[in-house]
Protein backbone atom coordinates (compact mmCIF):
# COMPACT_ATOMS: atom_id res chain seq x y z
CA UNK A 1 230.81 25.57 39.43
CA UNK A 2 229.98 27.52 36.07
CA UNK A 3 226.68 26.29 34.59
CA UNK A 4 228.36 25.07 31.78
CA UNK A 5 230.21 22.53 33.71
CA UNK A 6 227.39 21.30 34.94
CA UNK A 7 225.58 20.60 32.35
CA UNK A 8 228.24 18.47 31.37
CA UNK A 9 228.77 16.37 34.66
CA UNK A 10 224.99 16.03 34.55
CA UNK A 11 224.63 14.77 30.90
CA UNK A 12 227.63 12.18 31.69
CA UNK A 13 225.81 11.26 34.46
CA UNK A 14 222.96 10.72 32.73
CA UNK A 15 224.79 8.82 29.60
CA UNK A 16 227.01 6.64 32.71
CA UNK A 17 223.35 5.05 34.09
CA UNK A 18 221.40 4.77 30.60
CA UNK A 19 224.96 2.44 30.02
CA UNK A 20 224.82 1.09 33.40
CA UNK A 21 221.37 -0.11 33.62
CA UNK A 22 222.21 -1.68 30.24
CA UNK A 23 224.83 -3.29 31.17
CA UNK A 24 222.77 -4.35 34.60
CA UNK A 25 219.53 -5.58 31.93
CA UNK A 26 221.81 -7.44 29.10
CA UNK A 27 224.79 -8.50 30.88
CA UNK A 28 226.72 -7.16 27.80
CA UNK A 29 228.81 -4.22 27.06
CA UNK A 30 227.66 -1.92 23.94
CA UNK A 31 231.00 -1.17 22.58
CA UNK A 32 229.57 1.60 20.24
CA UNK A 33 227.86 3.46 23.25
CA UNK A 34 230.98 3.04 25.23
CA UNK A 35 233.38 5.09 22.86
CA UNK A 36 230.86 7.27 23.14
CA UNK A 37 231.63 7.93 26.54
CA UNK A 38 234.65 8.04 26.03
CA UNK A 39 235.04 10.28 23.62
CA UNK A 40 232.69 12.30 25.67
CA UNK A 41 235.11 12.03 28.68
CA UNK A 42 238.06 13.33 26.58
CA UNK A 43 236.43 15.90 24.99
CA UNK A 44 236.23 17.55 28.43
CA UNK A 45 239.83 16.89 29.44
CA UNK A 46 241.10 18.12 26.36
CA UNK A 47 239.21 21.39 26.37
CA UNK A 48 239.98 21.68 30.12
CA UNK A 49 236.24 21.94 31.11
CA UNK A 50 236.46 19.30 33.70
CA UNK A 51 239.37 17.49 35.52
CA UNK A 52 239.97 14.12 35.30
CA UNK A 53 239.57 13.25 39.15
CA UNK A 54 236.14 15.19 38.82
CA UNK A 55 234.97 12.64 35.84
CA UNK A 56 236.44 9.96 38.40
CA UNK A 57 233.95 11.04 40.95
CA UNK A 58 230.81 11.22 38.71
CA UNK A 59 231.99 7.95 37.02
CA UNK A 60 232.47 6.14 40.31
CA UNK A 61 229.04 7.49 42.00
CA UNK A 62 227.10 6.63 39.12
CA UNK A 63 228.67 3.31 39.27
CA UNK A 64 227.90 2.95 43.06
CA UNK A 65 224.30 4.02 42.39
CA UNK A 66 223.20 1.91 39.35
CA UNK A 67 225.52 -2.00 40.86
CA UNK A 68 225.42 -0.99 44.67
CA UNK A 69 229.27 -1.30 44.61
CA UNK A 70 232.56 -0.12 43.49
CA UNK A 71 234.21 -0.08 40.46
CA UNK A 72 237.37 -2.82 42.07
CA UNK A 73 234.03 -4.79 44.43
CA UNK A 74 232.21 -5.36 40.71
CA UNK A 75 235.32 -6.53 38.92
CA UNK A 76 236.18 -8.80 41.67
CA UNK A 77 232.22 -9.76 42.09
CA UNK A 78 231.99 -10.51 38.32
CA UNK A 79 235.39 -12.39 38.51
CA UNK A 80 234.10 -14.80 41.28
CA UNK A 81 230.65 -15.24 39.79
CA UNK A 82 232.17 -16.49 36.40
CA UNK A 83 234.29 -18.46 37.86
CA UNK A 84 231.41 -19.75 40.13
CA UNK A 85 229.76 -20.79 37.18
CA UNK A 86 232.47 -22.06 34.76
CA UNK A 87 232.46 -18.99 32.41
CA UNK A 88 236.01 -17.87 31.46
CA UNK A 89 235.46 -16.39 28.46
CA UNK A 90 236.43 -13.14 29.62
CA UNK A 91 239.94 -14.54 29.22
CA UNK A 92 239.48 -15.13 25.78
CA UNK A 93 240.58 -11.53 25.11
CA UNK A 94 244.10 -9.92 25.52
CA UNK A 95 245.33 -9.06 29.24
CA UNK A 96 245.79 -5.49 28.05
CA UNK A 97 242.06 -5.34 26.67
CA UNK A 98 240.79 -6.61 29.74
């Protein structure tokens, strides 16, 4: 792997577990850091730097690392833990948002 590749994985790493922990801390998404990301993301699969089932990898590990679980084990955990407690407001938004 080229150095400049990874720098890159690293620094996504990095940005995936400051947004993570945050997550983890304020039980709320920051949309503005999250198009960050993604932006971030695209700008390597557009200039062919990475591939997308590399940013996969990094995404899911970091994931793993910062919850303890996957990314399908925390949907389903946060599913059954709002439900659990009477919170659907998750379903206030679109299907397709979701």
């Amino acid at each position: 792997m080229n150095d400049i590749k990874e720098n890159y994985l690293n620094a996504l790493s990095e940005r995936l577990t400051r947004f993570y922990q945050d997550i983890q801390v304020k039980d709320k998404l920051d949309d503005i850091e999250k198009h960050r990301i993604e932006a971030f993301i695209e700008a390597a699969l557009v200039s062919g730097l990475a591939a997308k089932d590399e940013l996969q990898d990094v995404i899911d590990a970091v994931h793993f690392s910062v919850f303890g679980r996957t990314l399908e084990e925390q949907a389903q955990y946060r599913k059954e833990t709002m439900a659990a407690s009477g919170d659907y407001s998750m379903f206030d938004k679109p299907a397709w948002v979701r």
